[in-house]
C-alpha atoms as a PDB file:
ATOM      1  CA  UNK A   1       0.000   0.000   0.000  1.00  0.00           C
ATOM      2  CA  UNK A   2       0.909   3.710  -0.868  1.00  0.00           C
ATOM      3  CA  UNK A   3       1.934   4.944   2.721  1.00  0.00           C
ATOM      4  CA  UNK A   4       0.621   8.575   0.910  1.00  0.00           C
ATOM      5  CA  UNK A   5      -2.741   6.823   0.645  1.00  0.00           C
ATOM      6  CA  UNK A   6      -3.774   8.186   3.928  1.00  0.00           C
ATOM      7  CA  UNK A   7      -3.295  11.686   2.648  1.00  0.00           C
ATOM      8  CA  UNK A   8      -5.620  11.842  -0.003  1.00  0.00           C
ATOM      9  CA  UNK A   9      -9.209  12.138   1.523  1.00  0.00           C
ATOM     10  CA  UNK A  10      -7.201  15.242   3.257  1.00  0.00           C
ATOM     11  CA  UNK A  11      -6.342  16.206   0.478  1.00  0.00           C
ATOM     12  CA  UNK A  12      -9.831  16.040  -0.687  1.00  0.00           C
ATOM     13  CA  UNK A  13     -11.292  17.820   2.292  1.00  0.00           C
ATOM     14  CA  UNK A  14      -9.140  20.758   2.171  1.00  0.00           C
ATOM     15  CA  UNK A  15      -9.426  21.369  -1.442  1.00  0.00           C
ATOM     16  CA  UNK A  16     -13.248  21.472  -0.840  1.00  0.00           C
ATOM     17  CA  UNK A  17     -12.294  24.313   1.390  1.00  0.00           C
ATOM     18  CA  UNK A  18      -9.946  25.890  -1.488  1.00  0.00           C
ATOM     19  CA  UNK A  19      -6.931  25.851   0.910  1.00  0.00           C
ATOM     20  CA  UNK A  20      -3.662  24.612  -0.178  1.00  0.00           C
ATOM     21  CA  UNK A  21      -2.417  20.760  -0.367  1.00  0.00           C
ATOM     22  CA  UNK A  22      -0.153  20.554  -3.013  1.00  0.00           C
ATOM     23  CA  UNK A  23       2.859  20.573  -0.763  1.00  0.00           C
ATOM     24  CA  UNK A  24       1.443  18.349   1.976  1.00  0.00           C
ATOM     25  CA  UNK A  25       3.693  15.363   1.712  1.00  0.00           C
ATOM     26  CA  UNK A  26       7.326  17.183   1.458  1.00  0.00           C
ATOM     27  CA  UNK A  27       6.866  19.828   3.989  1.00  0.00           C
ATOM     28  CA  UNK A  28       5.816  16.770   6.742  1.00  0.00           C
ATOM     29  CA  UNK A  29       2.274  18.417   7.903  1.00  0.00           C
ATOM     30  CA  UNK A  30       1.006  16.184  10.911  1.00  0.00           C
ATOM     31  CA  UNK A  31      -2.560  15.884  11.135  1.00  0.00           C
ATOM     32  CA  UNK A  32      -4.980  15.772  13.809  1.00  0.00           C
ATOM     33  CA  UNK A  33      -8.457  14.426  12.242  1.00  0.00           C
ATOM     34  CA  UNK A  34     -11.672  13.644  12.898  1.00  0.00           C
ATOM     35  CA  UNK A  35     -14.081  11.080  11.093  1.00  0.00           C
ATOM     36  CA  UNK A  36     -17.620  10.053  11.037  1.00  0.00           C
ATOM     37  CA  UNK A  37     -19.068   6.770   9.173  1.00  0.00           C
ATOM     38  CA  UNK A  38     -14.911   6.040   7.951  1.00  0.00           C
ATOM     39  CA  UNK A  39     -14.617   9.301   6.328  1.00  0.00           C
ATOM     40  CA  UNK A  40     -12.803  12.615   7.641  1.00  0.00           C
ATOM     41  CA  UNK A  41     -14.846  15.174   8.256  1.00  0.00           C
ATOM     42  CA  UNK A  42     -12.849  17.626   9.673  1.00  0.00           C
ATOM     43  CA  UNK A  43      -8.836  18.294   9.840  1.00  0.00           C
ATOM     44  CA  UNK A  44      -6.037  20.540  11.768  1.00  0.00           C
ATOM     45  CA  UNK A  45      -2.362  19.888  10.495  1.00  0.00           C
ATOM     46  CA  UNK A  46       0.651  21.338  12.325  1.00  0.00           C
ATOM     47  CA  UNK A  47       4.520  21.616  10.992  1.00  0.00           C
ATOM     48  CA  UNK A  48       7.253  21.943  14.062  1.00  0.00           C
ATOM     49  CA  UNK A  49       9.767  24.040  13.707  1.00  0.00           C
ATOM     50  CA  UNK A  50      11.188  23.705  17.196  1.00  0.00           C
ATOM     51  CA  UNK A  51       9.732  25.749  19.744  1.00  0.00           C
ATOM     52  CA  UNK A  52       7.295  27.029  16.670  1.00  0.00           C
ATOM     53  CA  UNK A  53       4.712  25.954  15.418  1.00  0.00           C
ATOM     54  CA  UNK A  54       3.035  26.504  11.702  1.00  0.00           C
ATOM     55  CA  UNK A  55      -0.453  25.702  11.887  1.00  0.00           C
ATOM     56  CA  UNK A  56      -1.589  24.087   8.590  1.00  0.00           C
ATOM     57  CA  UNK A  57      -5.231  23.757   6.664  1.00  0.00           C
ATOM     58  CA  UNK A  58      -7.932  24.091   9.485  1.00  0.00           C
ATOM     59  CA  UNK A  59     -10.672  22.357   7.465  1.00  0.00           C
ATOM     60  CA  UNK A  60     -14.557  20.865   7.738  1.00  0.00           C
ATOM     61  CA  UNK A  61     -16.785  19.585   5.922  1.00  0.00           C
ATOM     62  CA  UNK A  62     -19.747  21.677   4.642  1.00  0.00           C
ATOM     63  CA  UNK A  63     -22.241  18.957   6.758  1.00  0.00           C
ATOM     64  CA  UNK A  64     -20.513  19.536   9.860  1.00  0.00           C
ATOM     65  CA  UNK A  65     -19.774  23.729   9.913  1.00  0.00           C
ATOM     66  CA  UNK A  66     -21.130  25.305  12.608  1.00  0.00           C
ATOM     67  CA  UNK A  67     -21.243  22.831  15.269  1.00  0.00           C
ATOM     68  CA  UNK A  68     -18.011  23.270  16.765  1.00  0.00           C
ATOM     69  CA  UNK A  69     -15.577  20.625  15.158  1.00  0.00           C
ATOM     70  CA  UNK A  70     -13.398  23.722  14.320  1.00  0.00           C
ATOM     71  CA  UNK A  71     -12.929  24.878  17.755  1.00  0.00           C
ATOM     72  CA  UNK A  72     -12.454  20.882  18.908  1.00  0.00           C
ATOM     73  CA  UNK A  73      -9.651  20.483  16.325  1.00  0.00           C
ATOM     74  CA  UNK A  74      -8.032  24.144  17.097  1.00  0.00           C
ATOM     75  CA  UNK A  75      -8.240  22.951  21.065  1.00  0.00           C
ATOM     76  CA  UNK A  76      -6.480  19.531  20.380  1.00  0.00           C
ATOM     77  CA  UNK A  77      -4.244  20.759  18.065  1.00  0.00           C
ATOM     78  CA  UNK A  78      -3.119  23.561  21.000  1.00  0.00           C
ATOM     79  CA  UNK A  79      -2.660  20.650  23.292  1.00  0.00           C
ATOM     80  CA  UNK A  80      -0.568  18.509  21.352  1.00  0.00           C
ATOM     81  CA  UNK A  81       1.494  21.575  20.604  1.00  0.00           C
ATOM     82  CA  UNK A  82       2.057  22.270  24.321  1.00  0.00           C
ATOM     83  CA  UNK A  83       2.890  18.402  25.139  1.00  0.00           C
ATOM     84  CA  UNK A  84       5.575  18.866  22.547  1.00  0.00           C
ATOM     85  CA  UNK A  85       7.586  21.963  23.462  1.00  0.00           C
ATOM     86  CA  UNK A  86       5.573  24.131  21.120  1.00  0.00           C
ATOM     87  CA  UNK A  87       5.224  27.230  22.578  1.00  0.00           C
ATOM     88  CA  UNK A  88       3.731  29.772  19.728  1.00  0.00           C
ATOM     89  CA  UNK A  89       1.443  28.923  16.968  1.00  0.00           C
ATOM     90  CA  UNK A  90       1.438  30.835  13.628  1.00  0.00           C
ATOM     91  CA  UNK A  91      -0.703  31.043  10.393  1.00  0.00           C
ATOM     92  CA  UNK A  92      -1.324  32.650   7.159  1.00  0.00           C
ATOM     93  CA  UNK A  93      -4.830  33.426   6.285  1.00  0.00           C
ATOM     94  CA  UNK A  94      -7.032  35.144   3.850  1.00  0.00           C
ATOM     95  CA  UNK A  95     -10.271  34.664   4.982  1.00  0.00           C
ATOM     96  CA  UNK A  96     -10.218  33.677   8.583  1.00  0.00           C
ATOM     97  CA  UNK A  97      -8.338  36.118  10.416  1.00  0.00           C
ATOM     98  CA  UNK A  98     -11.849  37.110  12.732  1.00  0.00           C
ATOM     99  CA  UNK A  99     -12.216  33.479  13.143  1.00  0.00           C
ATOM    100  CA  UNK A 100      -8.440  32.921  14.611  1.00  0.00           C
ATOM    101  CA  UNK A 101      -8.664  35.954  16.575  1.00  0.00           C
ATOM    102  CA  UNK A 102     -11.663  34.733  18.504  1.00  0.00           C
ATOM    103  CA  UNK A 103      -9.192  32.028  19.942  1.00  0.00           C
ATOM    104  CA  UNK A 104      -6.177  34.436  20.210  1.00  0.00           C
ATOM    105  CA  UNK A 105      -4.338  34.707  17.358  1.00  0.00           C
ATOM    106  CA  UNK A 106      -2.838  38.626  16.961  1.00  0.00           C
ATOM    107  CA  UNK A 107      -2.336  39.820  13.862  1.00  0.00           C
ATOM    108  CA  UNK A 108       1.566  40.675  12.908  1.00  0.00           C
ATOM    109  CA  UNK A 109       3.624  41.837  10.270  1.00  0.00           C
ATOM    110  CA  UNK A 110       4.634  39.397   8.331  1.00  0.00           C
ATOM    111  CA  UNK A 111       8.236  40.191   8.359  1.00  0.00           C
ATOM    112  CA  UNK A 112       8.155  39.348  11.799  1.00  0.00           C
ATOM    113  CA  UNK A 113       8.184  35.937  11.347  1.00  0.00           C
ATOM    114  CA  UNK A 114      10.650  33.201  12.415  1.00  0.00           C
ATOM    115  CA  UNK A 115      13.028  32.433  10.003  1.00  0.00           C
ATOM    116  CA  UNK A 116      12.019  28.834  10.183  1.00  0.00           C
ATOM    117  CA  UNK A 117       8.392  29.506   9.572  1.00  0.00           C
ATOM    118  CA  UNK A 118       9.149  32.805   6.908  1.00  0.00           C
ATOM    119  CA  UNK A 119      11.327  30.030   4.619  1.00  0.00           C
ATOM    120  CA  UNK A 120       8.436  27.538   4.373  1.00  0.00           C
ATOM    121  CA  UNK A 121       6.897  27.002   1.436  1.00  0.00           C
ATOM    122  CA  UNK A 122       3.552  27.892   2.621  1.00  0.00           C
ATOM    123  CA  UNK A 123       5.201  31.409   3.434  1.00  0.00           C
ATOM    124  CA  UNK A 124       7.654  31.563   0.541  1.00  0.00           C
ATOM    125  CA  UNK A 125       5.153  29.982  -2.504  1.00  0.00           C
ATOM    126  CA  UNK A 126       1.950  29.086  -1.656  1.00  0.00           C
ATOM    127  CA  UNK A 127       0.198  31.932   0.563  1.00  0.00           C
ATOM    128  CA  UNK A 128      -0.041  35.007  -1.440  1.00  0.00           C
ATOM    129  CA  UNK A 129       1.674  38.414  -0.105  1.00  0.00           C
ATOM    130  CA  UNK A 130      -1.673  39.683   0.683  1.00  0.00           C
ATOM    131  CA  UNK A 131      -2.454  36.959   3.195  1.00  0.00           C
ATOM    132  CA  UNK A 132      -2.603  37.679   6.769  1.00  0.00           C
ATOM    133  CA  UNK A 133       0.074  36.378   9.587  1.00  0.00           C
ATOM    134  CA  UNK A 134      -1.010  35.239  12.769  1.00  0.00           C
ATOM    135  CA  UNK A 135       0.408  34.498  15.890  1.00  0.00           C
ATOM    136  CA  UNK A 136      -0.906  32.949  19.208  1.00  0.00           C
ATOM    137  CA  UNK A 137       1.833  32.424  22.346  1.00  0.00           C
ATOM    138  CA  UNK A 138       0.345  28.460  23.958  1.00  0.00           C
END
């Protein structure tokens, strides 16, 4: 079996959200998921850059908005960060900013960023200039 297999209903999910997934596999995104009936419904993915965190493609599915599986996956995904030495979480959006905020994430200048986290690919190629960095100290 393709040990990549387990990325692709991810893959599927967060594309029905139009957020990036093309680099999944080489930039090592860890997921945090959540299914229903054998298929995932709802996604948080993480890359560790020591003592930062880049918080990766916050996604669920259109049948299960607005009943709190965001904020459930956001909440573990703090956790986990915390258990592993993790002690700030950052993020690039363009359409969620008032979302993030609501679970304190600060807006910040982009050139501001961690050299680990500014060199990513999400920062360097994927996330357009006009996106919006986010931080939130755990």
């Amino acid at each position: 079996m393709n040990p990549l297999t387990h990325l692709i209903p991810i893959q599927e999910l967060l594309q029905a959200n139009n957020l990036p997934f093309e680099d999944l596999v080489e930039s090592n995104v860890v997921f945090i998921t959540r299914e229903q009936d054998g298929k995932i419904i709802g996604c948080i993915g993480i890359e560790k850059y020591g003592t930062d965190g880049l918080l990766r493609s916050l996604a669920v599915a259109d049948s299960h908005k607005g009943k709190g599986l965001g904020k459930q996956l956001l909440n573990a995904l703090c956790t986990k960060s915390r258990k592993e030495g993790i002690q700030r979480l950052h993020l690039l959006t363009t359409t969620a900013d008032a979302y993030f905020k609501r679970y304190g994430f600060q807006v910040r200048e982009r050139s501001t960023a961690p050299k680990a986290i500014s060199n990513t690919k999400e920062f360097s190629e994927i996330c357009p200039s006009s996106s919006m960095y986010m931080v939130k100290e755990l």
